[in-house]
PDB file of N, CA and C in Angstrom:
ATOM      1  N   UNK A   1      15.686   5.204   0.934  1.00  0.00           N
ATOM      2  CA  UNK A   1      14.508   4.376   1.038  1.00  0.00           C
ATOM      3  C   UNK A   1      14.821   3.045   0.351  1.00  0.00           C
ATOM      4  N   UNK A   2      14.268   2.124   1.137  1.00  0.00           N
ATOM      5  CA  UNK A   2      14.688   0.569   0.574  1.00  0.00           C
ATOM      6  C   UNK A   2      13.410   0.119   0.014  1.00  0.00           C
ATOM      7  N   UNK A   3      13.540  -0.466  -0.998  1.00  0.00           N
ATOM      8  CA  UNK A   3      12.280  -0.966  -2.090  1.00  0.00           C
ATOM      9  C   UNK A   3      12.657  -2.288  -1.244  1.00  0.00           C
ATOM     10  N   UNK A   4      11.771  -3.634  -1.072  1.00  0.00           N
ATOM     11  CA  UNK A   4      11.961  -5.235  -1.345  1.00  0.00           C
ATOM     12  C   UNK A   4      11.005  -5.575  -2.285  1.00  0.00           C
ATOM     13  N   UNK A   5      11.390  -6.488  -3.529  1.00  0.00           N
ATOM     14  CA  UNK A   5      10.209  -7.008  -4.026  1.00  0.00           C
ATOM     15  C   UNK A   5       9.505  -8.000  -3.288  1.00  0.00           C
ATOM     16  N   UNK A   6       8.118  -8.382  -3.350  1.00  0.00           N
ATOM     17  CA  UNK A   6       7.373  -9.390  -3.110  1.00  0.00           C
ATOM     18  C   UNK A   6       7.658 -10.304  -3.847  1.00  0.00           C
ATOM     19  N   UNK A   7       7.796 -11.260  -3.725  1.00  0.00           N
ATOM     20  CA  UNK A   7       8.110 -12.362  -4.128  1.00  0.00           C
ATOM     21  C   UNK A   7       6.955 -13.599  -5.055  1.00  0.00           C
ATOM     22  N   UNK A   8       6.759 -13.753  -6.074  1.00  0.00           N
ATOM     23  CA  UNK A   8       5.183 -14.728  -6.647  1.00  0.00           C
ATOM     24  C   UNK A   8       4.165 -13.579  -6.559  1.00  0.00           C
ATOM     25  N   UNK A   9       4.083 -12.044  -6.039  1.00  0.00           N
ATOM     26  CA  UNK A   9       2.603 -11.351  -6.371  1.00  0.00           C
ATOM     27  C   UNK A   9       2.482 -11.540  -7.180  1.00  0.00           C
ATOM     28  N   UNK A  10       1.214 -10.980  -7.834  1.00  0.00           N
ATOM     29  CA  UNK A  10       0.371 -10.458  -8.588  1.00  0.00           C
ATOM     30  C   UNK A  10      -0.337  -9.025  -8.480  1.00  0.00           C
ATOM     31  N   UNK A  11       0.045  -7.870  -9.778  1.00  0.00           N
ATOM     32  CA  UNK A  11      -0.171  -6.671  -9.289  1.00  0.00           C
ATOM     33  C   UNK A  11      -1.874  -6.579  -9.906  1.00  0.00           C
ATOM     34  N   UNK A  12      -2.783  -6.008  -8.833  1.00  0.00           N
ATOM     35  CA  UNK A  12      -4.168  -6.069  -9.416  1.00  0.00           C
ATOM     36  C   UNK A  12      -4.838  -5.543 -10.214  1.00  0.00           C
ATOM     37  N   UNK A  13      -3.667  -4.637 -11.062  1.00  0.00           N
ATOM     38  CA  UNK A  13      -4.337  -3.592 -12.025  1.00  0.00           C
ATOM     39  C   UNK A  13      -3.699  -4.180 -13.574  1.00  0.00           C
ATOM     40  N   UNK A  14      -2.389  -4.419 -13.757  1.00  0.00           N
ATOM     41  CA  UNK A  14      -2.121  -5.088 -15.067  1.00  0.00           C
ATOM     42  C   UNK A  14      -1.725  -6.623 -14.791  1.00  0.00           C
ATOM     43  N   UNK A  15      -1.831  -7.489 -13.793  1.00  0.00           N
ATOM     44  CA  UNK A  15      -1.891  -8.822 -13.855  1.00  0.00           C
ATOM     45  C   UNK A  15      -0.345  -9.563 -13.832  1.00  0.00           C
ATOM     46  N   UNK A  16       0.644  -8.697 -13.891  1.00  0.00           N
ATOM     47  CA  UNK A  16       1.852  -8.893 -14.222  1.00  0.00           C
ATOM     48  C   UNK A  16       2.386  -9.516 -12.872  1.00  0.00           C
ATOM     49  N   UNK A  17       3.601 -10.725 -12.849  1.00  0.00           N
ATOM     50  CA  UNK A  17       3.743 -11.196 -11.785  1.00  0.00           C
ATOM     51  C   UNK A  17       5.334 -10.817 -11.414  1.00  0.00           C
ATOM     52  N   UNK A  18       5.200 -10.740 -10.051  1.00  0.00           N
ATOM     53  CA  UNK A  18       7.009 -10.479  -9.373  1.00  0.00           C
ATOM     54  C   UNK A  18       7.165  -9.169 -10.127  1.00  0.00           C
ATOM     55  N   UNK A  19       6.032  -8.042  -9.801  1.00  0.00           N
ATOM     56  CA  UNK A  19       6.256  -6.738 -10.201  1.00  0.00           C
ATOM     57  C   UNK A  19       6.581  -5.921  -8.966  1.00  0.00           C
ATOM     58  N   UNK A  20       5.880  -6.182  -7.712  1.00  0.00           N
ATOM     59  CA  UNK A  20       5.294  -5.037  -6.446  1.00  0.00           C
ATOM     60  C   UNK A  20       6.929  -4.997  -5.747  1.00  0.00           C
ATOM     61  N   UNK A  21       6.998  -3.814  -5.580  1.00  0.00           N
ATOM     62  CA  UNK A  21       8.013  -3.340  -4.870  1.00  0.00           C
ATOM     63  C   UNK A  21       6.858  -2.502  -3.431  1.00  0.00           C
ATOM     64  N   UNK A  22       8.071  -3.352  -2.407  1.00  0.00           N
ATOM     65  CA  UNK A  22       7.487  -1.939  -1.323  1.00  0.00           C
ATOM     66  C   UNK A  22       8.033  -1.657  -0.465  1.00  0.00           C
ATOM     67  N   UNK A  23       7.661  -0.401   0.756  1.00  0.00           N
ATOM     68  CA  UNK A  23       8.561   0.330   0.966  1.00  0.00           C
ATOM     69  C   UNK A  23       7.839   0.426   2.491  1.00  0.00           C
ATOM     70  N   UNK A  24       8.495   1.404   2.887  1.00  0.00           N
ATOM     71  CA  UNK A  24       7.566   2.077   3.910  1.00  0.00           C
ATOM     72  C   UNK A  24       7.900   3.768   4.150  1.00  0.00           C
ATOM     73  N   UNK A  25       7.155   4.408   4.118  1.00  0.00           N
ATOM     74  CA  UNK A  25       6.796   6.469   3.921  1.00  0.00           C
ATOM     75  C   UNK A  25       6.191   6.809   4.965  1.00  0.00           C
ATOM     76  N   UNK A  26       6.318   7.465   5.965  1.00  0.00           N
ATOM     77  CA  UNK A  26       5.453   7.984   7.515  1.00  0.00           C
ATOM     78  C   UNK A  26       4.705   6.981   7.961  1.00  0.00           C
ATOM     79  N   UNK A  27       5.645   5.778   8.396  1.00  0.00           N
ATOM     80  CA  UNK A  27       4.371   4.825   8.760  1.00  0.00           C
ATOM     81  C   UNK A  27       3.448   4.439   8.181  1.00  0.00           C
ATOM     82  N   UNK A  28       3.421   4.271   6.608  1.00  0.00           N
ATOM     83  CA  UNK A  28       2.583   3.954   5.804  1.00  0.00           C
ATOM     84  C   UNK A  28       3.687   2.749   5.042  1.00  0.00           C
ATOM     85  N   UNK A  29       2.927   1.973   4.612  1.00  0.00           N
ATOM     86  CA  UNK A  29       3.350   0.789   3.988  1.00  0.00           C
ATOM     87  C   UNK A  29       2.760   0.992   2.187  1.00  0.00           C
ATOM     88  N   UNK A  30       3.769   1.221   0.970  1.00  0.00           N
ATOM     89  CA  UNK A  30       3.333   1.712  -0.063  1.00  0.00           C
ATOM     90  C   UNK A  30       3.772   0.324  -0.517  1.00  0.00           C
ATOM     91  N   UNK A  31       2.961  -0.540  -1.813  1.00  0.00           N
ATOM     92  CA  UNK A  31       3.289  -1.139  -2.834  1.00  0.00           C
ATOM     93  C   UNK A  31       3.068  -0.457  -3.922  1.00  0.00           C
ATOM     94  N   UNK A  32       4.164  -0.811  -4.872  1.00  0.00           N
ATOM     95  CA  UNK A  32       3.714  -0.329  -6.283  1.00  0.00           C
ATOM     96  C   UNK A  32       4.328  -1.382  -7.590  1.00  0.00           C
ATOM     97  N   UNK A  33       3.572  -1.374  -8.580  1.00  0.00           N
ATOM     98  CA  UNK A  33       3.900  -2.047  -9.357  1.00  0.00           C
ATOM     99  C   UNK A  33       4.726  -1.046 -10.730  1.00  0.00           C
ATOM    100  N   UNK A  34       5.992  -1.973 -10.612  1.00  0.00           N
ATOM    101  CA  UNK A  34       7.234  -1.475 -11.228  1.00  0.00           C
ATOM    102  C   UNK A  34       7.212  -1.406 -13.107  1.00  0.00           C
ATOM    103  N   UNK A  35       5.993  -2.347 -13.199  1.00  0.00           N
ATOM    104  CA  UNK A  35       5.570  -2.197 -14.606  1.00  0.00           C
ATOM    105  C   UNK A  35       4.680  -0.871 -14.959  1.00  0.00           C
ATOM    106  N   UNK A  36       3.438  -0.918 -14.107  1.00  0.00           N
ATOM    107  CA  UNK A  36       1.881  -0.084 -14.517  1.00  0.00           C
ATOM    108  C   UNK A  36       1.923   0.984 -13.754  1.00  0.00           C
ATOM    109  N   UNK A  37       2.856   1.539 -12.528  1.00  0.00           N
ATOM    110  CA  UNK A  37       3.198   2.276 -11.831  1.00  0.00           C
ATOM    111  C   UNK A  37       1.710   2.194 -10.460  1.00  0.00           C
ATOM    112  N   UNK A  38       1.120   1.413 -10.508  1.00  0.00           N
ATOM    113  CA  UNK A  38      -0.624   1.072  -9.789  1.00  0.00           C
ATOM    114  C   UNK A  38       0.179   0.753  -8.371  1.00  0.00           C
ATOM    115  N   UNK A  39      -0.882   1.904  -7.696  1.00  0.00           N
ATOM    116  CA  UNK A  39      -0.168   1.940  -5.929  1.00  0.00           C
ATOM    117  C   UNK A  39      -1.048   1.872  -5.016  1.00  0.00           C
ATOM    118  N   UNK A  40      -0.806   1.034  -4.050  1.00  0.00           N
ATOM    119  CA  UNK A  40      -1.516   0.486  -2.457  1.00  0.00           C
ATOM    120  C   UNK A  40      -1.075   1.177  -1.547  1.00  0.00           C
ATOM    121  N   UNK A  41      -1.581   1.889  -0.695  1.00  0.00           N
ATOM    122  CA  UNK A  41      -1.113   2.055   0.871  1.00  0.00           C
ATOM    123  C   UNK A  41      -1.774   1.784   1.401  1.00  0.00           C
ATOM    124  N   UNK A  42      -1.493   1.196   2.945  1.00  0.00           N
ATOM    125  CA  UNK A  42      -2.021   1.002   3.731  1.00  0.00           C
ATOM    126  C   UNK A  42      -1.265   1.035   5.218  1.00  0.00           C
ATOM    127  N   UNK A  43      -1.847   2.459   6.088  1.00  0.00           N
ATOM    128  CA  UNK A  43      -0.933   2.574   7.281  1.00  0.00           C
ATOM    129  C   UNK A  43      -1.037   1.997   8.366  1.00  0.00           C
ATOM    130  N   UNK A  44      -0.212   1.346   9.174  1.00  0.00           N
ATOM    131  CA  UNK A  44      -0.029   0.433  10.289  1.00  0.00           C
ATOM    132  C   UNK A  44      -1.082   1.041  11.707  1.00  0.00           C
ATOM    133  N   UNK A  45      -1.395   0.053  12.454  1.00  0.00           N
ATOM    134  CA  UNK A  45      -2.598  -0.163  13.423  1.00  0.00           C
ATOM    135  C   UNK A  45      -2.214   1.377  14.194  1.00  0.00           C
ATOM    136  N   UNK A  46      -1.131   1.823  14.395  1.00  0.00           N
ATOM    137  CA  UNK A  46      -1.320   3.108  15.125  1.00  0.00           C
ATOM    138  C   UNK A  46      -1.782   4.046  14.957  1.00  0.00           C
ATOM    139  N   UNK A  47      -1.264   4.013  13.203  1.00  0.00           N
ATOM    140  CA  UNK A  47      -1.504   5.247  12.744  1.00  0.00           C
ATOM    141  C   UNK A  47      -3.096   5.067  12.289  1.00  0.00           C
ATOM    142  N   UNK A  48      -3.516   4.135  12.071  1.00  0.00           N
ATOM    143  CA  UNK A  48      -4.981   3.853  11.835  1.00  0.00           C
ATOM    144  C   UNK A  48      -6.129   4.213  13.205  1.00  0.00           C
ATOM    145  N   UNK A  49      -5.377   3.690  14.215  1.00  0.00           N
ATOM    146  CA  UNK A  49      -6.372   3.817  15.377  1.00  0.00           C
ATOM    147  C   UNK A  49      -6.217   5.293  15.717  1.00  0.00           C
ATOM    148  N   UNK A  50      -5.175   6.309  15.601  1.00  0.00           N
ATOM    149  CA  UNK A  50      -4.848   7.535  15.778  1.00  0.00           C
ATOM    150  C   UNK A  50      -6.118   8.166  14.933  1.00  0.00           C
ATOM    151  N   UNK A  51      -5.959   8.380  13.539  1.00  0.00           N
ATOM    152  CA  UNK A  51      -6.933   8.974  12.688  1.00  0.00           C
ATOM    153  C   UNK A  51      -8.591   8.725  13.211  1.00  0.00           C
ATOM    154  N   UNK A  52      -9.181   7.595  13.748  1.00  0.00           N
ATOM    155  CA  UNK A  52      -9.962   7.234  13.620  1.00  0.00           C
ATOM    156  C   UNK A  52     -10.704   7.865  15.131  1.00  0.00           C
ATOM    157  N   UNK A  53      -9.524   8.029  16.008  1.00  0.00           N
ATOM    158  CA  UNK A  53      -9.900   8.601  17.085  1.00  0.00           C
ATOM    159  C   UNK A  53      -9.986  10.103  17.214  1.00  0.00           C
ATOM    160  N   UNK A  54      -9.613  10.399  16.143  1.00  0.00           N
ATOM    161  CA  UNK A  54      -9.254  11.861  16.219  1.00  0.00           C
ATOM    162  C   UNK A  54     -10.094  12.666  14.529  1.00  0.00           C
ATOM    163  N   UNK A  55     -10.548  11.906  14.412  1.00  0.00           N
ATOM    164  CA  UNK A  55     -11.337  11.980  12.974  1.00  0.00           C
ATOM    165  C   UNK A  55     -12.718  11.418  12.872  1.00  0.00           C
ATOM    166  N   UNK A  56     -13.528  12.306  11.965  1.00  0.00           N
ATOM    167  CA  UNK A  56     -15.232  11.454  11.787  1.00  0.00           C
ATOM    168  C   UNK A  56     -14.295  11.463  10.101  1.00  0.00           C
ATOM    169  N   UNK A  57     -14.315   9.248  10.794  1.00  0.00           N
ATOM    170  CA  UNK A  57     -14.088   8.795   9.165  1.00  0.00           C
ATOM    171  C   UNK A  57     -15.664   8.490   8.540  1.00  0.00           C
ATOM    172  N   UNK A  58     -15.910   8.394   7.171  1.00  0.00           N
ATOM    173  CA  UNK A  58     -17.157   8.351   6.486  1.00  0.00           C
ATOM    174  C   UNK A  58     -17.183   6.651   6.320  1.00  0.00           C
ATOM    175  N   UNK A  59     -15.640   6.979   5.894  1.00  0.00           N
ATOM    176  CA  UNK A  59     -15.591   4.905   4.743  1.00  0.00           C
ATOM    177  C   UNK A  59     -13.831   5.140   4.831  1.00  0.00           C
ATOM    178  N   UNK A  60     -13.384   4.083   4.268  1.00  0.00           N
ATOM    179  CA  UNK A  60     -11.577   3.969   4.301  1.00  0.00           C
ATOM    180  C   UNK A  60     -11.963   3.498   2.942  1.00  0.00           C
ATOM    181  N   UNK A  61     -10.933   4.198   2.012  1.00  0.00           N
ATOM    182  CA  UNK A  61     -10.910   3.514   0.997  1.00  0.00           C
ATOM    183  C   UNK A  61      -9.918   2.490   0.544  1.00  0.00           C
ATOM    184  N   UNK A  62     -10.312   1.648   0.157  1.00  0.00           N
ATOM    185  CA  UNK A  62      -9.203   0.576  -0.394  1.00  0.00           C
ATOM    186  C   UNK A  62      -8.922   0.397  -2.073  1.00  0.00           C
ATOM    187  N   UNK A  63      -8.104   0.797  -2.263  1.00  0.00           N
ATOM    188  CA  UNK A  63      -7.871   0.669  -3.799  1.00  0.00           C
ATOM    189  C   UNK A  63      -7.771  -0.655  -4.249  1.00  0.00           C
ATOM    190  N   UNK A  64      -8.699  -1.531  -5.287  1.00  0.00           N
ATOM    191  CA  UNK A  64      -8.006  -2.570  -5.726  1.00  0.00           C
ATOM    192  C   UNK A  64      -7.271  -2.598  -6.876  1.00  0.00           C
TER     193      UNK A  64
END
């Protein structure tokens, strides 16, 4: 698995900059910050429109 850092982020949980590494896991797109260990996913339009068709979603949660 290949990490790239982001380049100038900002991670939204300890504020720290040129921390987020990310990746990609089953078609999911993971950031994480390499300091606070604080993690984002968010999976690409297929796999989103798949679940949604095939699922009673309530809400999507978004972590900030």
């Amino acid at each position: 698995m290949r990490k790239r850092f982001i380049a100038g982020a900002v991670c939204p949980h300890c504020q720290q900059k040129d921390t987020l590494a990310l990746w990609r896991e089953n078609n999911v797109d993971v950031v994480e910050c390499v300091k606070c260990g604080h993690q984002m996913r968010e999976a690409d339009k297929q796999v989103r429109d798949q679940v949604r068709t095939n699922e009673q979603v309530i809400g999507i949660f978004h972590p900030d």
